[in-house]
N, C-alpha and C. Protein backbone atom coordinates (compact mmCIF):
# COMPACT_ATOMS: atom_id res chain seq x y z
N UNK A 1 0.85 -1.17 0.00
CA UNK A 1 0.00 0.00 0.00
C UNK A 1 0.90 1.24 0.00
N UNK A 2 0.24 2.22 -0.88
CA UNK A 2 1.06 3.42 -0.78
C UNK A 2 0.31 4.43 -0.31
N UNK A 3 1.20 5.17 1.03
CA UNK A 3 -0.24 6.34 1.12
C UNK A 3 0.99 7.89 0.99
N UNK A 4 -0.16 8.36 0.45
CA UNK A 4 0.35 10.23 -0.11
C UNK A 4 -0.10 11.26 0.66
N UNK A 5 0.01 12.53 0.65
CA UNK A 5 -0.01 13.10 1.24
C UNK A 5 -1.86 13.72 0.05
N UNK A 6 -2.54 13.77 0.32
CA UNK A 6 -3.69 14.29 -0.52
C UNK A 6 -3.58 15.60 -1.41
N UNK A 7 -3.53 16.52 -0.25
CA UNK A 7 -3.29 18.32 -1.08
C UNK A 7 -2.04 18.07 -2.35
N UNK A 8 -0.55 17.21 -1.38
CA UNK A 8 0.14 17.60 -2.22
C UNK A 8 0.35 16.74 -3.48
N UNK A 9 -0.62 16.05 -3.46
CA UNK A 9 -0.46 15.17 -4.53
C UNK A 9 -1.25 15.91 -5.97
N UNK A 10 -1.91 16.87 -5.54
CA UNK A 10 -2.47 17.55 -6.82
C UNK A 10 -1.19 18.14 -7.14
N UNK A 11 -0.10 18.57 -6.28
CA UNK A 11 1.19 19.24 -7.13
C UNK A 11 1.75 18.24 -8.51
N UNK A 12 2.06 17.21 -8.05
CA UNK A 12 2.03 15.94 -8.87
C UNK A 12 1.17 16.05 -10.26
N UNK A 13 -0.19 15.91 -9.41
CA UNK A 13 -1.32 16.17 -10.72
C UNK A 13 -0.79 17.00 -11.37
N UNK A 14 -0.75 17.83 -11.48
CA UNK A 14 -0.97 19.72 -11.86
C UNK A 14 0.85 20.12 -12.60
N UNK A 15 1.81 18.72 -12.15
CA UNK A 15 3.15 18.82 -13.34
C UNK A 15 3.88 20.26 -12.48
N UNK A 16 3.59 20.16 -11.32
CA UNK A 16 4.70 21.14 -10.68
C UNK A 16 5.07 20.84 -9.21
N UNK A 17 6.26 21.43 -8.70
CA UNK A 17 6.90 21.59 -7.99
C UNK A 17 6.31 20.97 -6.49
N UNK A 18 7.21 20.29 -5.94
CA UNK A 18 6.16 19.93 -4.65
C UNK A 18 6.83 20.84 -3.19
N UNK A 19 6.43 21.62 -2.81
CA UNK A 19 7.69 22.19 -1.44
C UNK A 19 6.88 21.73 -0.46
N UNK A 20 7.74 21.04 0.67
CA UNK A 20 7.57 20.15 1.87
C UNK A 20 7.20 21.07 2.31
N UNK A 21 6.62 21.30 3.79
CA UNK A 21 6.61 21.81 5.04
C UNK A 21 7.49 21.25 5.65
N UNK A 22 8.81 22.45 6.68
CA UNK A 22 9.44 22.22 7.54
C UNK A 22 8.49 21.55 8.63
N UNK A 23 8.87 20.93 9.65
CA UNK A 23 8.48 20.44 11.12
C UNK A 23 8.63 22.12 11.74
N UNK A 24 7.22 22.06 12.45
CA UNK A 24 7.09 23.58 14.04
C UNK A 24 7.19 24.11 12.57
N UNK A 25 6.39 24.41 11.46
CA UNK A 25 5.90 25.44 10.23
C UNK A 25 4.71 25.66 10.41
N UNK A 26 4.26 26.58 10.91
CA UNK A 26 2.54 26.44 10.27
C UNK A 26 1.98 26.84 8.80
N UNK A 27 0.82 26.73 8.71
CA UNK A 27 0.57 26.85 7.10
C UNK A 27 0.85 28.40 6.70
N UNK A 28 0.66 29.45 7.28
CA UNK A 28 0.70 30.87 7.03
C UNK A 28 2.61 30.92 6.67
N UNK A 29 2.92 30.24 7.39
CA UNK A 29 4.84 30.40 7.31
C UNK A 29 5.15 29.53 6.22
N UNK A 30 4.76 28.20 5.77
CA UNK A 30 4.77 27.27 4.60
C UNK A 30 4.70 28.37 3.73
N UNK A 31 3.48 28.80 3.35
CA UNK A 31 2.75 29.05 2.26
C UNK A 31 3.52 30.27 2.05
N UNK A 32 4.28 31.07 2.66
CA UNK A 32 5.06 32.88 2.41
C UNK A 32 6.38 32.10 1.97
N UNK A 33 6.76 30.87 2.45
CA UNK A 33 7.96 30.45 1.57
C UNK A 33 7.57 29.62 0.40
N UNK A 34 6.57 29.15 0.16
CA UNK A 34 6.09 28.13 -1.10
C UNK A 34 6.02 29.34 -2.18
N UNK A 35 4.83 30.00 -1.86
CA UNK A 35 4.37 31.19 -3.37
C UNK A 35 5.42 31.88 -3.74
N UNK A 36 6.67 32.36 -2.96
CA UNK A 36 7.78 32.86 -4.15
C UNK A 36 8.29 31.48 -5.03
N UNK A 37 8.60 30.01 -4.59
CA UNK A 37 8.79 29.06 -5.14
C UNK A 37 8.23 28.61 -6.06
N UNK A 38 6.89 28.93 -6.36
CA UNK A 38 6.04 28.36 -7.21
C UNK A 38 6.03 29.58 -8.31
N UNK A 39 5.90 30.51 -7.77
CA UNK A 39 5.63 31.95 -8.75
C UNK A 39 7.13 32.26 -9.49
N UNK A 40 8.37 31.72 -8.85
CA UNK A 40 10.04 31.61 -9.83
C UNK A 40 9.82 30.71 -10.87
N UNK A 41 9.32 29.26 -10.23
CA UNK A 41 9.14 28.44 -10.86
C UNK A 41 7.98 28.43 -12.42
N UNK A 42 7.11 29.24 -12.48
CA UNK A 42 6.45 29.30 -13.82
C UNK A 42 7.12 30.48 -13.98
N UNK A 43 7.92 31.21 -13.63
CA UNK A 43 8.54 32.36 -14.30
C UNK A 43 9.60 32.22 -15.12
N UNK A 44 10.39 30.91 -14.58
CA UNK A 44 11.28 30.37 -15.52
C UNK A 44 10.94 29.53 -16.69
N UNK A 45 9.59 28.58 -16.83
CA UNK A 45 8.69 28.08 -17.72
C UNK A 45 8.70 29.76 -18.50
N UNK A 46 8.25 30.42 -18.20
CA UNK A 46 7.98 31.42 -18.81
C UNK A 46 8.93 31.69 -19.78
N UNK A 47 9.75 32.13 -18.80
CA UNK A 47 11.10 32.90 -19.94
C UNK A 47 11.80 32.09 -20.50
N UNK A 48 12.10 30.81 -20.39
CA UNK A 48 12.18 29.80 -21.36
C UNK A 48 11.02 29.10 -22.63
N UNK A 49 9.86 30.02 -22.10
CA UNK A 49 9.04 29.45 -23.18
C UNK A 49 8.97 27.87 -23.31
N UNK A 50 8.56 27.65 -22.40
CA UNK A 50 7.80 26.61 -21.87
C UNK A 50 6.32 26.26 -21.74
N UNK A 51 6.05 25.63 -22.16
CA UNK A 51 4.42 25.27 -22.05
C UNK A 51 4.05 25.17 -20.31
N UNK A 52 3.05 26.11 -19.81
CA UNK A 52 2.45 25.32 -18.58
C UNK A 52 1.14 24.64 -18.65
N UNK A 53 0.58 24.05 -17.78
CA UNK A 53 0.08 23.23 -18.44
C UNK A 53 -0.60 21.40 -17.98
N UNK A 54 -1.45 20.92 -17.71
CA UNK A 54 -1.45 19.63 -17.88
C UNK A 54 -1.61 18.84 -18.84
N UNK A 55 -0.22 18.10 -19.29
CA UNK A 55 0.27 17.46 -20.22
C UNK A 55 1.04 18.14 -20.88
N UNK A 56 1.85 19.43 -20.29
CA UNK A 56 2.62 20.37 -21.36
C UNK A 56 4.18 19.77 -21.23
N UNK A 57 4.65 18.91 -19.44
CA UNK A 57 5.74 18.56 -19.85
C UNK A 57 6.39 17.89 -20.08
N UNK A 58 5.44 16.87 -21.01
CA UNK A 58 6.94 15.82 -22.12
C UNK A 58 7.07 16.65 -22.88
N UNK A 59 6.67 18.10 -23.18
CA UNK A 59 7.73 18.85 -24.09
C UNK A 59 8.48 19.36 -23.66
N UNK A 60 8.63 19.44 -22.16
CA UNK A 60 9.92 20.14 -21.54
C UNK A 60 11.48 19.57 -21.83
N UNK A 61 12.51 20.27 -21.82
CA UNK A 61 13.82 19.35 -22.07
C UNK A 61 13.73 18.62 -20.70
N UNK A 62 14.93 17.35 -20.56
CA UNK A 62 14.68 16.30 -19.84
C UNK A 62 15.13 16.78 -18.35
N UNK A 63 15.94 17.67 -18.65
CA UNK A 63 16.98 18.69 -17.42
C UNK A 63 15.79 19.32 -16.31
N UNK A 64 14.52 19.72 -17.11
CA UNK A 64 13.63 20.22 -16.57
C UNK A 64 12.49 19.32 -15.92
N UNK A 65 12.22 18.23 -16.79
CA UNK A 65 11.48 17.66 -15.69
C UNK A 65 12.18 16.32 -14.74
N UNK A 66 13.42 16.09 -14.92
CA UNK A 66 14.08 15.74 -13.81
C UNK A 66 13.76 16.27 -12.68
N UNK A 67 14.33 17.80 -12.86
CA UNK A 67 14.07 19.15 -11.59
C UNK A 67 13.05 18.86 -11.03
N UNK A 68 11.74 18.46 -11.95
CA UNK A 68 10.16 18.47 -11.13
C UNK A 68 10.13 17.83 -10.36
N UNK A 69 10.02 16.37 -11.17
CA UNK A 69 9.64 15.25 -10.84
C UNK A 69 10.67 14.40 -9.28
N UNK A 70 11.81 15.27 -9.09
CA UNK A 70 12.63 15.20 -8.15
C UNK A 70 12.08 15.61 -6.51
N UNK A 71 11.31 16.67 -6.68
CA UNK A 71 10.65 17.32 -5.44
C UNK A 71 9.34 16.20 -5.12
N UNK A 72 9.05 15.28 -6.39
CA UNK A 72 7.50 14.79 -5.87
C UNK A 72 7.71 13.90 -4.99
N UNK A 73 8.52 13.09 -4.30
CA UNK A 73 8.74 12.25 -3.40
C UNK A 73 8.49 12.90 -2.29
N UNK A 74 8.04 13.85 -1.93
CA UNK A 74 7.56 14.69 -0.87
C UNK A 74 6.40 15.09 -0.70
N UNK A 75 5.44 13.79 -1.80
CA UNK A 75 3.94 13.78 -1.28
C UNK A 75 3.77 12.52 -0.66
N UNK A 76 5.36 11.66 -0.28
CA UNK A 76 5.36 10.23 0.41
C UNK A 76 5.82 10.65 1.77
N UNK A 77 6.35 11.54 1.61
CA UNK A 77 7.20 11.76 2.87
C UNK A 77 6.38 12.17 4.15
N UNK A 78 5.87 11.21 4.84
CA UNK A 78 4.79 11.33 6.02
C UNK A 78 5.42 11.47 7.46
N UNK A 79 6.88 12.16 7.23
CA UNK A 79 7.19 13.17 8.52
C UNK A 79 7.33 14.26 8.76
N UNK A 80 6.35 15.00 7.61
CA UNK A 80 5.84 16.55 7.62
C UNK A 80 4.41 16.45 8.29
N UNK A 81 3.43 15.52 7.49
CA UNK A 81 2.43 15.44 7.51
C UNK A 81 1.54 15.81 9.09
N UNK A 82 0.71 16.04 9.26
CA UNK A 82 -0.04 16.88 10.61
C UNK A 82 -1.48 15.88 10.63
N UNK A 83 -1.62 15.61 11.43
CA UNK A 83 -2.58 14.99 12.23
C UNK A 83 -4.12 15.04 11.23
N UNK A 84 -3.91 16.77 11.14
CA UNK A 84 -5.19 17.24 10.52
C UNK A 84 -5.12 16.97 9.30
N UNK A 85 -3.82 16.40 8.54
CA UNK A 85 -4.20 16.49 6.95
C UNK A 85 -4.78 15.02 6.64
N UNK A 86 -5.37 15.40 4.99
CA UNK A 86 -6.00 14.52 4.69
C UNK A 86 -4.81 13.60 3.88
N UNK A 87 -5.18 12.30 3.77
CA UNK A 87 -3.83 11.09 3.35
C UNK A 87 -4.92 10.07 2.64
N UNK A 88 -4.18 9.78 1.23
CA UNK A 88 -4.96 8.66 0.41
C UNK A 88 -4.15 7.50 0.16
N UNK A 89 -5.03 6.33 0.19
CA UNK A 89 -4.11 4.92 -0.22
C UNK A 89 -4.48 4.43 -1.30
N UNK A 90 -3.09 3.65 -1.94
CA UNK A 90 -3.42 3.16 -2.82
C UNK A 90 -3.05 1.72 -2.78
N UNK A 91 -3.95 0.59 -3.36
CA UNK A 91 -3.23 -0.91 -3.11
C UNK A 91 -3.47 -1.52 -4.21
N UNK A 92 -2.45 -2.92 -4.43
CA UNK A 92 -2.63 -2.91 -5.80
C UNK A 92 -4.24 -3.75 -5.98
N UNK A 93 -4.72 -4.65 -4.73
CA UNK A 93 -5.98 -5.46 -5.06
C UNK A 93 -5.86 -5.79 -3.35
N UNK A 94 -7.25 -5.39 -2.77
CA UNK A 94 -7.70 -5.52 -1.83
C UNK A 94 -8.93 -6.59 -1.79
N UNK A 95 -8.94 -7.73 -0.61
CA UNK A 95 -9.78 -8.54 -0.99
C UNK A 95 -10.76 -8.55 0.66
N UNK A 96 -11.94 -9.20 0.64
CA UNK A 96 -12.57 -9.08 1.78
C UNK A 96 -12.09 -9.76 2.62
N UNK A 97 -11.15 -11.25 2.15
CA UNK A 97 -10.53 -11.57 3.45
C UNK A 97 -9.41 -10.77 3.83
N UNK A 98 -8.76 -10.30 3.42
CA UNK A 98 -7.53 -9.10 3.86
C UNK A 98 -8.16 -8.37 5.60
N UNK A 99 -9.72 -8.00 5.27
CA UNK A 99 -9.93 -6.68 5.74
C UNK A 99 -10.11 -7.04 7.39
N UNK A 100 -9.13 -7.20 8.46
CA UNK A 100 -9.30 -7.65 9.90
C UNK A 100 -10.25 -6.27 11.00
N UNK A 101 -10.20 -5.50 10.53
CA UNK A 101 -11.29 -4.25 10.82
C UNK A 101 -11.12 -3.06 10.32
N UNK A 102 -12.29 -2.52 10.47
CA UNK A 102 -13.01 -1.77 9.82
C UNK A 102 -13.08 -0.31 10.58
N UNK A 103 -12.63 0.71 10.58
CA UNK A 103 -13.04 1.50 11.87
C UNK A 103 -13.59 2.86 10.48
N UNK A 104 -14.52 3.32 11.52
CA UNK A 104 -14.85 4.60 11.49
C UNK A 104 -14.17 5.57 11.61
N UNK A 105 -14.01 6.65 10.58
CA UNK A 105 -13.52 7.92 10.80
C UNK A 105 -14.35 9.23 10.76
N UNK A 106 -14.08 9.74 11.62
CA UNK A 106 -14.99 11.17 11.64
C UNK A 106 -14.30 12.40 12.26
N UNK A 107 -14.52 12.93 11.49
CA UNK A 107 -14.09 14.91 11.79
C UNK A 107 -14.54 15.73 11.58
N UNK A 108 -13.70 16.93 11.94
CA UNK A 108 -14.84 18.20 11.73
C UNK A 108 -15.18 18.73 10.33
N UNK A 109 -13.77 18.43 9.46
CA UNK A 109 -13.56 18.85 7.85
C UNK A 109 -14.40 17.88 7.59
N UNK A 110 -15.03 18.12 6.32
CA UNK A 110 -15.69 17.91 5.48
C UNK A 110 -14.66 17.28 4.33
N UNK A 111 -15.40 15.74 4.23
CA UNK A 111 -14.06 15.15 2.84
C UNK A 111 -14.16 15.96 1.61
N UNK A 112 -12.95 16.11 0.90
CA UNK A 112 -12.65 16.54 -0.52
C UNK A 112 -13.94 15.61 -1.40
N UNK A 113 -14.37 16.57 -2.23
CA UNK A 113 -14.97 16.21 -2.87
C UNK A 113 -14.56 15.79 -4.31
């Protein structure tokens, strides 16, 4: 089973950049160091004339999505992750005898739709 980090796995989706959260970060301190990261990052797509985009980068040179695809191992990395975030699994074939219990989850967030 593989489980991801949810939010940041749309970075993945979406063909860009993944930036961790330090440990003792809260989201207001994450997020003032992520948006210059993300906003360099299509600025250089930019001025290289680069497609952005989903599905724009197998036209990127290979130098470039190395760079990307290098940060995404940090939607596995579940010693950032916070109590409160949401986390998805994936397996390759789950069967009913596998399943030894079953528990209930409930919170105050409302699941992603």
């Amino acid at each position: 089973m593989v489980l991801s980090h949810y939010d940041e796995w749309h970075s993945v989706l979406n063909e860009s950049i993944v930036v961790t959260p330090r440990r003792g970060v809260n989201d207001d301190e994450w997020w003032a160091r992520t948006e210059p990261l993300l906003d360099a990052f299509r600025e250089r797509l930019t001025a290289l004339g680069l497609p952005i985009g989903l599905g724009r980068m197998r036209s990127w040179p290979d130098a470039w999505r190395r760079e990307v695809r290098a940060t995404w191992p940090g939607v596995l990395d579940q010693s950032w992750w916070k109590p409160t975030d949401y986390v998805q699994a994936v397996t390759h074939q789950l069967h009913a005898d596998d399943v030894v219990q079953a528990v209930r989850i409930t919170g105050t967030r409302s699941p992603p739709i």
